[in-house]
C-alpha atoms as a PDB file:
ATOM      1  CA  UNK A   1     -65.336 -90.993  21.367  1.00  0.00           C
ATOM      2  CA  UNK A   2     -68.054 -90.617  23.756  1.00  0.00           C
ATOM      3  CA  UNK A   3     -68.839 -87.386  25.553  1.00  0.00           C
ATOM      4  CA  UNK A   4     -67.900 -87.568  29.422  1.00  0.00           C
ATOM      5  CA  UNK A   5     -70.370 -87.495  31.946  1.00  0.00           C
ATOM      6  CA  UNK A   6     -68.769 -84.219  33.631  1.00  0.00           C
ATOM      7  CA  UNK A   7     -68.925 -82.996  30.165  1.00  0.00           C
ATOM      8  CA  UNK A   8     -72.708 -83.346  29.799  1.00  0.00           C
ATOM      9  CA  UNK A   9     -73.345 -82.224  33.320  1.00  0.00           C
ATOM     10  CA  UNK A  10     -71.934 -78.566  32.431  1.00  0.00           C
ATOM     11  CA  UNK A  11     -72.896 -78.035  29.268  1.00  0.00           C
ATOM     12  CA  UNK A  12     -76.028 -76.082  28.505  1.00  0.00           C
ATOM     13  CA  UNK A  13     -78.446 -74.488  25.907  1.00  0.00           C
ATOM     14  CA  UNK A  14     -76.969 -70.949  25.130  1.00  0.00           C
ATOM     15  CA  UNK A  15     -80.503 -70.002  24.050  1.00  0.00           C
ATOM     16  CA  UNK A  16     -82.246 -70.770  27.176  1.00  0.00           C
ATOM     17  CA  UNK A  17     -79.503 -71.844  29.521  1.00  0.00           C
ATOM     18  CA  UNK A  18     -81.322 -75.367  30.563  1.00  0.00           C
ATOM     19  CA  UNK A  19     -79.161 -78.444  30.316  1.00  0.00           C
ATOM     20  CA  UNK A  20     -78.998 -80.717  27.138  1.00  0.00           C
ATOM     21  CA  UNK A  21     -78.927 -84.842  27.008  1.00  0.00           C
ATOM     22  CA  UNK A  22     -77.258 -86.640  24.757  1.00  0.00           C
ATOM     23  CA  UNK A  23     -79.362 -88.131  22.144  1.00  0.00           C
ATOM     24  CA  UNK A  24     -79.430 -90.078  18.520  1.00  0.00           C
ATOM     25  CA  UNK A  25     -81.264 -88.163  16.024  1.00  0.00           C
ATOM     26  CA  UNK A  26     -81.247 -89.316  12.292  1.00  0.00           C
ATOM     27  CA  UNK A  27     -78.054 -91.693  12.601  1.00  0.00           C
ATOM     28  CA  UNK A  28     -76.230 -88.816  14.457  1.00  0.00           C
ATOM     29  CA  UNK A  29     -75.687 -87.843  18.395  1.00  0.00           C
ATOM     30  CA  UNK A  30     -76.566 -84.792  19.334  1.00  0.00           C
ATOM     31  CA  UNK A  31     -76.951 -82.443  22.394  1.00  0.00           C
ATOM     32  CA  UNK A  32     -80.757 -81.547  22.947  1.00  0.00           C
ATOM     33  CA  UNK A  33     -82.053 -78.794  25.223  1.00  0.00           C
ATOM     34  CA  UNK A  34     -84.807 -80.305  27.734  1.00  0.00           C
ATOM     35  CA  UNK A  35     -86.637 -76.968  27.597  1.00  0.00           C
ATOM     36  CA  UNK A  36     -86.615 -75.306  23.796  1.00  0.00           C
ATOM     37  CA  UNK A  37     -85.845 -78.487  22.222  1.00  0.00           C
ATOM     38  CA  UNK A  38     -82.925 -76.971  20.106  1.00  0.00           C
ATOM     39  CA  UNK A  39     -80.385 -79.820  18.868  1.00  0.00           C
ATOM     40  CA  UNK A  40     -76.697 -79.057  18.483  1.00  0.00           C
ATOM     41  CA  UNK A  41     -74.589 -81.382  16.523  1.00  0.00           C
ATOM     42  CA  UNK A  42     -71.393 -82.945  17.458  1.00  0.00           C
ATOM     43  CA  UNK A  43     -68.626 -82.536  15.194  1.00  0.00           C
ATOM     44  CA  UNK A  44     -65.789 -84.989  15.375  1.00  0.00           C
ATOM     45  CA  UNK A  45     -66.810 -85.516  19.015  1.00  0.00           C
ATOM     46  CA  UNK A  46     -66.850 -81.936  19.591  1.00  0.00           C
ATOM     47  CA  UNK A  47     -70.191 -80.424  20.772  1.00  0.00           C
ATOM     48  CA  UNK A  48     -71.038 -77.251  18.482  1.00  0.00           C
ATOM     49  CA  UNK A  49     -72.913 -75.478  21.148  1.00  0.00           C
ATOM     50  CA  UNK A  50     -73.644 -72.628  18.430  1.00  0.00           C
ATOM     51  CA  UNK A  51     -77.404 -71.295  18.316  1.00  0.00           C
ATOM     52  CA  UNK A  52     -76.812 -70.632  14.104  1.00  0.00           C
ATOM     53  CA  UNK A  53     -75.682 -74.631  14.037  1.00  0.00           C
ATOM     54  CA  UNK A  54     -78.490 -75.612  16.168  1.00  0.00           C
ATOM     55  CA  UNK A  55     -82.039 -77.009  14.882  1.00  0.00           C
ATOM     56  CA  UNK A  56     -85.614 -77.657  16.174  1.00  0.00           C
ATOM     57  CA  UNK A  57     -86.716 -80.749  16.937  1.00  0.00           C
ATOM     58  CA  UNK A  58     -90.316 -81.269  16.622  1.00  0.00           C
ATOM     59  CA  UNK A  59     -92.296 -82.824  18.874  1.00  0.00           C
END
């Protein structure tokens, strides 16, 4: 199940509080900052919006 639009518009990095996209990383979506490039999984659909659960991308 897709993540709604109003969904994605609201949520936001609790590291640096900048807005995430949805992307595909590694044959999984996941919720990337724009700014510190953090990326939180989705679980079931479910985004885990959890700093701990979170990992760096690199560039």
């Amino acid at each position: 199940m897709p993540l709604s639009a109003e969904l994605l518009e609201i949520l936001a990095c609790p590291q640096c509080k900048q807005p995430v996209k949805l992307q595909r990383v590694a044959d999984s979506d996941m919720n990337i900052c724009v700014d510190c490039r953090l990326a939180y999984p989705l679980r079931d659909g479910i985004p885990v919006m959890l700093i701990d659960e979170a990992k760096a991308l690199d560039d």
